[in-house]
Protein backbone atom coordinates (compact mmCIF):
# COMPACT_ATOMS: atom_id res chain seq x y z
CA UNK A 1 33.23 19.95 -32.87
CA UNK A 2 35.61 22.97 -32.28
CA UNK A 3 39.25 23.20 -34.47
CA UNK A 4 42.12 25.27 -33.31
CA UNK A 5 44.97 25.15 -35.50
CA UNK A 6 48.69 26.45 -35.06
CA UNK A 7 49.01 30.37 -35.14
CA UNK A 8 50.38 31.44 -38.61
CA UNK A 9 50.04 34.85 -40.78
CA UNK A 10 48.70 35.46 -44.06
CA UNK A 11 49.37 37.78 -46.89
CA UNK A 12 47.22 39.54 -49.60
CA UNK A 13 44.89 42.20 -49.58
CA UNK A 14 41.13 42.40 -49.24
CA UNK A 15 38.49 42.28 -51.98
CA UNK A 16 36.59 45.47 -52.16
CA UNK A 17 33.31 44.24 -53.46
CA UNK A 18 31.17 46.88 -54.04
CA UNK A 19 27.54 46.47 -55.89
CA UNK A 20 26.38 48.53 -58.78
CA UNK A 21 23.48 46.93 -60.13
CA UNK A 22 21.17 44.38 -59.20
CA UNK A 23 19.69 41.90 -61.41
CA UNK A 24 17.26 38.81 -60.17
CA UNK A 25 15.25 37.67 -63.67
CA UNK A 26 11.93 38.82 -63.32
CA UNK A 27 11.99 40.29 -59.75
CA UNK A 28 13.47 43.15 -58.25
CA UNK A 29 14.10 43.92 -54.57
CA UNK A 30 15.11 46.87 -52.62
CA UNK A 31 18.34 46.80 -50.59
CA UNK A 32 17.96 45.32 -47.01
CA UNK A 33 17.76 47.22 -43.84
CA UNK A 34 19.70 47.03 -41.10
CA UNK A 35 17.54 45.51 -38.11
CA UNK A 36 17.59 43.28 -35.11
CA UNK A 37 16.09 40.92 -37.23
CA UNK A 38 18.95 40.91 -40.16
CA UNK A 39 21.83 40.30 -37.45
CA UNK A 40 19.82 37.61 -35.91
CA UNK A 41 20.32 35.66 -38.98
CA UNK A 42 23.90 36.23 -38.55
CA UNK A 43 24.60 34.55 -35.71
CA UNK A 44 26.73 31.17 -35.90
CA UNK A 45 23.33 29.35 -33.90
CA UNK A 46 21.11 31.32 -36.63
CA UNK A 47 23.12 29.54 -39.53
CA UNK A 48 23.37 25.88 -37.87
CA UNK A 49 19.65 25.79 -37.50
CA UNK A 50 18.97 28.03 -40.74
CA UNK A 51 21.00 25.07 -42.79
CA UNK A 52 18.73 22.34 -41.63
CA UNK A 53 15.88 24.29 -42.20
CA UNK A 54 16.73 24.95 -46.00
CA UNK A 55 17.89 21.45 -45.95
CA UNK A 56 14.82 20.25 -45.38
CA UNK A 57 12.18 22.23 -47.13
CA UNK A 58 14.45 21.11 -50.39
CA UNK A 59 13.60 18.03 -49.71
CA UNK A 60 10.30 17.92 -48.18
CA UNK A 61 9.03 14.39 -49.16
CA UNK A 62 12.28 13.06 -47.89
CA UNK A 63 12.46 10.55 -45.08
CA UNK A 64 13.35 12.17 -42.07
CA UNK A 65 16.75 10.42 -42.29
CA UNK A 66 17.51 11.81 -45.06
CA UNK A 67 18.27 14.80 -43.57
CA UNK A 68 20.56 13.92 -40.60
CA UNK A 69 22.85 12.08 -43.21
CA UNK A 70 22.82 15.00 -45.47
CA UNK A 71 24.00 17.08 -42.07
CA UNK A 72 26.21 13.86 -40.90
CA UNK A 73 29.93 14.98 -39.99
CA UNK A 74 28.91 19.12 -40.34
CA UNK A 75 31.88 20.94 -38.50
CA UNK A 76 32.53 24.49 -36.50
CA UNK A 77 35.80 25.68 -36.64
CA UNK A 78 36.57 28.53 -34.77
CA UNK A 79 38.94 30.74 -36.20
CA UNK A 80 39.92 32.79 -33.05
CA UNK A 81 39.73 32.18 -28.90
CA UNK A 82 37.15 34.36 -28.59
CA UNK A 83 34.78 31.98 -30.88
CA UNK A 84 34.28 35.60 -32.94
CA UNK A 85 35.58 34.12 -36.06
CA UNK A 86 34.09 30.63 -37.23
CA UNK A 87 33.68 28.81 -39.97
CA UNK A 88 30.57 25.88 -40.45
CA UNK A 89 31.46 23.19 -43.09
CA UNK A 90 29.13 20.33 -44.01
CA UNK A 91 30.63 17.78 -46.10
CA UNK A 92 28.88 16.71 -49.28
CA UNK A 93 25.98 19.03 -48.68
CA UNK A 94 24.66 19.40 -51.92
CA UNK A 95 26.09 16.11 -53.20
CA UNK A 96 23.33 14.25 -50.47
CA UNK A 97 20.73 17.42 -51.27
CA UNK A 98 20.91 16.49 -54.83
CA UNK A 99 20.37 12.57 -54.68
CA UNK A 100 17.74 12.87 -52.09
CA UNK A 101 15.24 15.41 -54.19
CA UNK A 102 12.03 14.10 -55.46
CA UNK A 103 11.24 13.98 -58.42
CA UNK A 104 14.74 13.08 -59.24
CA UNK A 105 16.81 16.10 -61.19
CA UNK A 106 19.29 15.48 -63.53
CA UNK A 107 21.85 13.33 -63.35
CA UNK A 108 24.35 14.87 -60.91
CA UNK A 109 27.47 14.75 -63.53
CA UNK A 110 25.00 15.73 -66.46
CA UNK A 111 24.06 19.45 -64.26
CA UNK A 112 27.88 19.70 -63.58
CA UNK A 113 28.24 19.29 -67.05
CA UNK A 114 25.82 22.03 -67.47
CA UNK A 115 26.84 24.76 -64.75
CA UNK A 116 30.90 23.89 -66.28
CA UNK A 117 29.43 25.28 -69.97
CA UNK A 118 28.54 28.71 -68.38
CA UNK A 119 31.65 29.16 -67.85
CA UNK A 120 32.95 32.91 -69.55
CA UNK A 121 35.39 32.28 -72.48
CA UNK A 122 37.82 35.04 -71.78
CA UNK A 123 39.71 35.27 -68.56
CA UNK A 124 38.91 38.87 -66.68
CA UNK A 125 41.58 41.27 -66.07
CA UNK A 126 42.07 43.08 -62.42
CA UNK A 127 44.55 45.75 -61.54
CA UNK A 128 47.80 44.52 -59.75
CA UNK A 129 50.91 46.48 -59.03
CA UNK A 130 49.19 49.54 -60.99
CA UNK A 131 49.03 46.59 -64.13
CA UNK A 132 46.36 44.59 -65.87
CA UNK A 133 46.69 40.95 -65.00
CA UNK A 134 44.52 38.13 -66.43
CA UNK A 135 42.35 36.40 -63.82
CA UNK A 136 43.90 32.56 -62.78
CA UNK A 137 40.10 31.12 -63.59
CA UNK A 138 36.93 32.08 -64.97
CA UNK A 139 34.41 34.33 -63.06
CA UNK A 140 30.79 35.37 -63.45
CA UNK A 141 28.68 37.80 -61.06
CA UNK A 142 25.47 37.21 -60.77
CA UNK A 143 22.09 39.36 -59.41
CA UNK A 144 24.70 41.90 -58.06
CA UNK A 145 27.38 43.28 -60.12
CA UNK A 146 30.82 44.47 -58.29
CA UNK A 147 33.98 46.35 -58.51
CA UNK A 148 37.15 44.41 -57.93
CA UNK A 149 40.44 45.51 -57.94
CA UNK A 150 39.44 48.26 -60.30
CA UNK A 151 37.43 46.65 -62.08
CA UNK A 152 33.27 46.36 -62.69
CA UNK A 153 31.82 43.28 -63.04
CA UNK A 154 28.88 43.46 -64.48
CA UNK A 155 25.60 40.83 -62.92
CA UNK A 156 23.69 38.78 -65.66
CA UNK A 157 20.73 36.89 -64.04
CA UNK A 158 20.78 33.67 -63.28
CA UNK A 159 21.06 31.13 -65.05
CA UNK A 160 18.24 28.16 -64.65
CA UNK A 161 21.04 25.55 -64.57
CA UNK A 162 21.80 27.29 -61.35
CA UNK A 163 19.05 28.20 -60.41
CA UNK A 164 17.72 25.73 -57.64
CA UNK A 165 20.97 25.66 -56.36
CA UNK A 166 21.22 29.07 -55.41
CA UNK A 167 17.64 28.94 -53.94
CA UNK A 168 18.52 26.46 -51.52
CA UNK A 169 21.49 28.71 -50.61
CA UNK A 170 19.40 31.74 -50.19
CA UNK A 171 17.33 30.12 -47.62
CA UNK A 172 20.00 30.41 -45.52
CA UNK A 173 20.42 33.52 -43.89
CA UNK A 174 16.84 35.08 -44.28
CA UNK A 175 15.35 38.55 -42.62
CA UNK A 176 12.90 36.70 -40.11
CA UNK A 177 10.79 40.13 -40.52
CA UNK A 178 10.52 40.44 -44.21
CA UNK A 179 10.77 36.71 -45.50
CA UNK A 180 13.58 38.19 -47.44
CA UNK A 181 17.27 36.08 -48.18
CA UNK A 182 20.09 38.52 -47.27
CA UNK A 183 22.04 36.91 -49.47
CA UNK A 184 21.48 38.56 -52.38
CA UNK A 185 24.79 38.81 -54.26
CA UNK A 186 26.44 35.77 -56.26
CA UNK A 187 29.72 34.92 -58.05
CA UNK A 188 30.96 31.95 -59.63
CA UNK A 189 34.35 30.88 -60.28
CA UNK A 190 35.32 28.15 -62.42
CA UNK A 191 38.97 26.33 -62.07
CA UNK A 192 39.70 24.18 -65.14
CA UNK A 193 42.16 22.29 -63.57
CA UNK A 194 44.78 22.84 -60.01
CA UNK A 195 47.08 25.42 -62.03
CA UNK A 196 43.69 27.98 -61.49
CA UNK A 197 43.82 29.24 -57.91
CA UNK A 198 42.32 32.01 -55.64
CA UNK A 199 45.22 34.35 -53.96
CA UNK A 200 45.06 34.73 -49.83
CA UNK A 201 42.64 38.01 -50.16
CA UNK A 202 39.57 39.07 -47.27
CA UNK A 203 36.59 40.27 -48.22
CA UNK A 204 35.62 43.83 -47.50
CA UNK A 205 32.61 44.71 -45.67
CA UNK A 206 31.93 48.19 -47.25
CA UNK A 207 29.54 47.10 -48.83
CA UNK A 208 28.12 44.09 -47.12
CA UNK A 209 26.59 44.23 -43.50
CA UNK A 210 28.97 43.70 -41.28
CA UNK A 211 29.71 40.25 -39.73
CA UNK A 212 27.19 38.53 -42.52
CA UNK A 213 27.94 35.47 -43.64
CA UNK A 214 29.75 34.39 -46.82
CA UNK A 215 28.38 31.28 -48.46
CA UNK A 216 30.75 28.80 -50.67
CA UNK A 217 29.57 25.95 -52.49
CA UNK A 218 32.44 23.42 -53.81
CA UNK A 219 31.49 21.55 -56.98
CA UNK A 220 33.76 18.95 -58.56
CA UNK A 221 37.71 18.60 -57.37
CA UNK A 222 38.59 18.61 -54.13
CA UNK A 223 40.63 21.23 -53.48
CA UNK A 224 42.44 23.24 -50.45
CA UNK A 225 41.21 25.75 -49.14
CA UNK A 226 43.46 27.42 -46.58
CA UNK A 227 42.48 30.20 -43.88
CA UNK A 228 45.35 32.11 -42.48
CA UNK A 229 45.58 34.95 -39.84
CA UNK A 230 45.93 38.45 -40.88
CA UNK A 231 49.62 39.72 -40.79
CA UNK A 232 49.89 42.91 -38.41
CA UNK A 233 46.91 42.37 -36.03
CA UNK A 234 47.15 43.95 -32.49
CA UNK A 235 48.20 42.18 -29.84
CA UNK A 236 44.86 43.19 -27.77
CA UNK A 237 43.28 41.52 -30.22
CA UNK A 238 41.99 37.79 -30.18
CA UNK A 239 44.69 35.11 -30.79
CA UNK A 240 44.11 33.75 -34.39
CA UNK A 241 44.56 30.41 -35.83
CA UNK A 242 45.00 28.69 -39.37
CA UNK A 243 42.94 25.70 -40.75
CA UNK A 244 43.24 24.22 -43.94
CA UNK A 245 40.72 22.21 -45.28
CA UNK A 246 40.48 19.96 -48.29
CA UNK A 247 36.67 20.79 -49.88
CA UNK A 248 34.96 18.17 -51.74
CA UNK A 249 32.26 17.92 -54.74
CA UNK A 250 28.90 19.28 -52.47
CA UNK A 251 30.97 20.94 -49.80
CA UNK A 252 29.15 23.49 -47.83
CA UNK A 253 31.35 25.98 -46.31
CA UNK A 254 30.01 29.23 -44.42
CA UNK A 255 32.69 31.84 -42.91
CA UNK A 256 30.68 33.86 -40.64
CA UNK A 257 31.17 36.37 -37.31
CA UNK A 258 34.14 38.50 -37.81
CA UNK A 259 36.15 35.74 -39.93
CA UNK A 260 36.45 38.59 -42.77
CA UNK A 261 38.48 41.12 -40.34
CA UNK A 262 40.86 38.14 -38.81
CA UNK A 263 41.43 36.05 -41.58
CA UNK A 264 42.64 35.75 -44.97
CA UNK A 265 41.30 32.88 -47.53
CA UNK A 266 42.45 31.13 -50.42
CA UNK A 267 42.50 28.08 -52.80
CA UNK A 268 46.16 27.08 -53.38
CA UNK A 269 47.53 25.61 -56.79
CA UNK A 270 47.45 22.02 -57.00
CA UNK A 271 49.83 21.33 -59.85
CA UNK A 272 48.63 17.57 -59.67
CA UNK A 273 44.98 18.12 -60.06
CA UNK A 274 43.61 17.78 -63.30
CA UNK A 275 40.00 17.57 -62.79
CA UNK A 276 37.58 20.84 -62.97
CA UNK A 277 36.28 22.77 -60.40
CA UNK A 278 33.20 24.94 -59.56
CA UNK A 279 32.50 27.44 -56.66
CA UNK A 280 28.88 29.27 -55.75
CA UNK A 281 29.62 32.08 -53.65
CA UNK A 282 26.64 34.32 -51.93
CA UNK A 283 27.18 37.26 -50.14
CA UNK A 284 25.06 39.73 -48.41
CA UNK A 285 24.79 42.89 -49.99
CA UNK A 286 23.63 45.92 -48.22
């Protein structure tokens, strides 16, 4: 299933995410190479099948139904004419993951419960308009730290609350060479209630390889989440379109291809919605 919204132009500017330190508890890896292999894993057929596969090995003594309801109603929306830009979303991904593991985990509200407490206490400050203005939510790097808007953010490890998550997120986009997840860069970001929002921003590929995926896990509210075109783009370029979606507790959502240079993204206020919200974001770092 293909969307192709009405033509419209965002603002904002891109996030320059640029790694200083990688930290990944007891391991350590060296930065990924560029290869044949690595793009491979880019590609929107790469990530379809990729999902299932990660899908499944998380839940390997799961009737083989399991996983086709876990994938039921997963969507590709593509972003521009050219099919450059997409975007894959699987509703209630890790919702389904979570009730179909074996042994049974936690309660599902007991580990939201859990990832909510890691929450920072202080909001961060970035630079805006040459002034220091307090983040609208909470945010935590993980494994990689990053500059961002003039700011370092400094990687802690993470934590085991988190930890099988972002596992079954790693095994995603994967060097088919090396054995190796290219995704090796996360952040957090927690939104205590719809008055915590994420500006229209891009992310900047300086320091990621180009056209790699970005991975976004949706825990707890639903919440939109709104793609708009960049303002300014040639008019040799591809046509661009907008899509909003509205992301639910266990969304999987995967902006991939050239999304990044066409597109802006963001997550709206909600003045209405009083109910907490958690994102898991993995990116791959050079």
């Amino acid at each position: 299933m293909t969307t192709l919204d009405k033509k419209r132009k965002g603002s904002g500017d891109a996030a320059d995410l640029k790694p200083t330190k990688r930290t990944l508890g007891s391991s350590s890896r060296t930065a990924a190479s560029s290869t044949p292999a690595t793009f491979a894993a880019f590609s929107l057929e790469s990530i379809v099948a990729s999902v299932r596969a990660a899908t499944a090995a998380a839940i390997p003594d799961a009737p083989s139904g399991d996983l086709d309801r876990i994938l039921a109603n997963a969507t590709v929306h593509f972003l521009t004419h050219d099919r450059a830009s997409w975007v894959y979303h699987v509703p209630r991904w890790h919702r389904r993951l979570h009730a179909a593991a074996t042994p049974p985990p936690t309660s599902y509200a007991s580990w939201f419960d859990d990832v909510w407490r890691l929450h920072p206490t202080h909001h961060d400050a970035i630079k805006m308009f040459g002034r220091d203005v307090l983040t609208p939510r909470f945010q935590q790097a993980y494994m990689v730290s990053y500059r961002f808007s003039g700011n370092t953010f400094e990687a802690q490890s993470v934590p085991p609350a988190l930890l099988r998550c972002v596992e079954a997120l790693q095994a995603i986009a994967v060097n088919a060479e090396t054995g190796e997840s290219l995704l090796r860069g996360v952040l957090v970001n927690w939104y205590a209630h719809g008055e915590h929002y994420m500006g229209p921003h891009s992310d900047s590929e300086s320091s990621l390889f180009p056209c790699s995926p970005v991975l976004s896990l949706s825990l707890g509210a639903t919440r939109r989440f709104v793609f708009s075109a960049k303002a300014g783009r040639a008019a040799a370029e591809p046509p661009t379109q907008r899509l909003e979606l509205e992301l639910q507790d266990g969304d999987l959502l995967v902006m991939g291809g050239t999304t990044q240079r066409t597109h802006k993204h963001a997550l709206p206020k909600m003045k209405k919605c009083l109910a907490r919200r958690v994102s898991v974001t993995l990116r791959c770092f050079k």
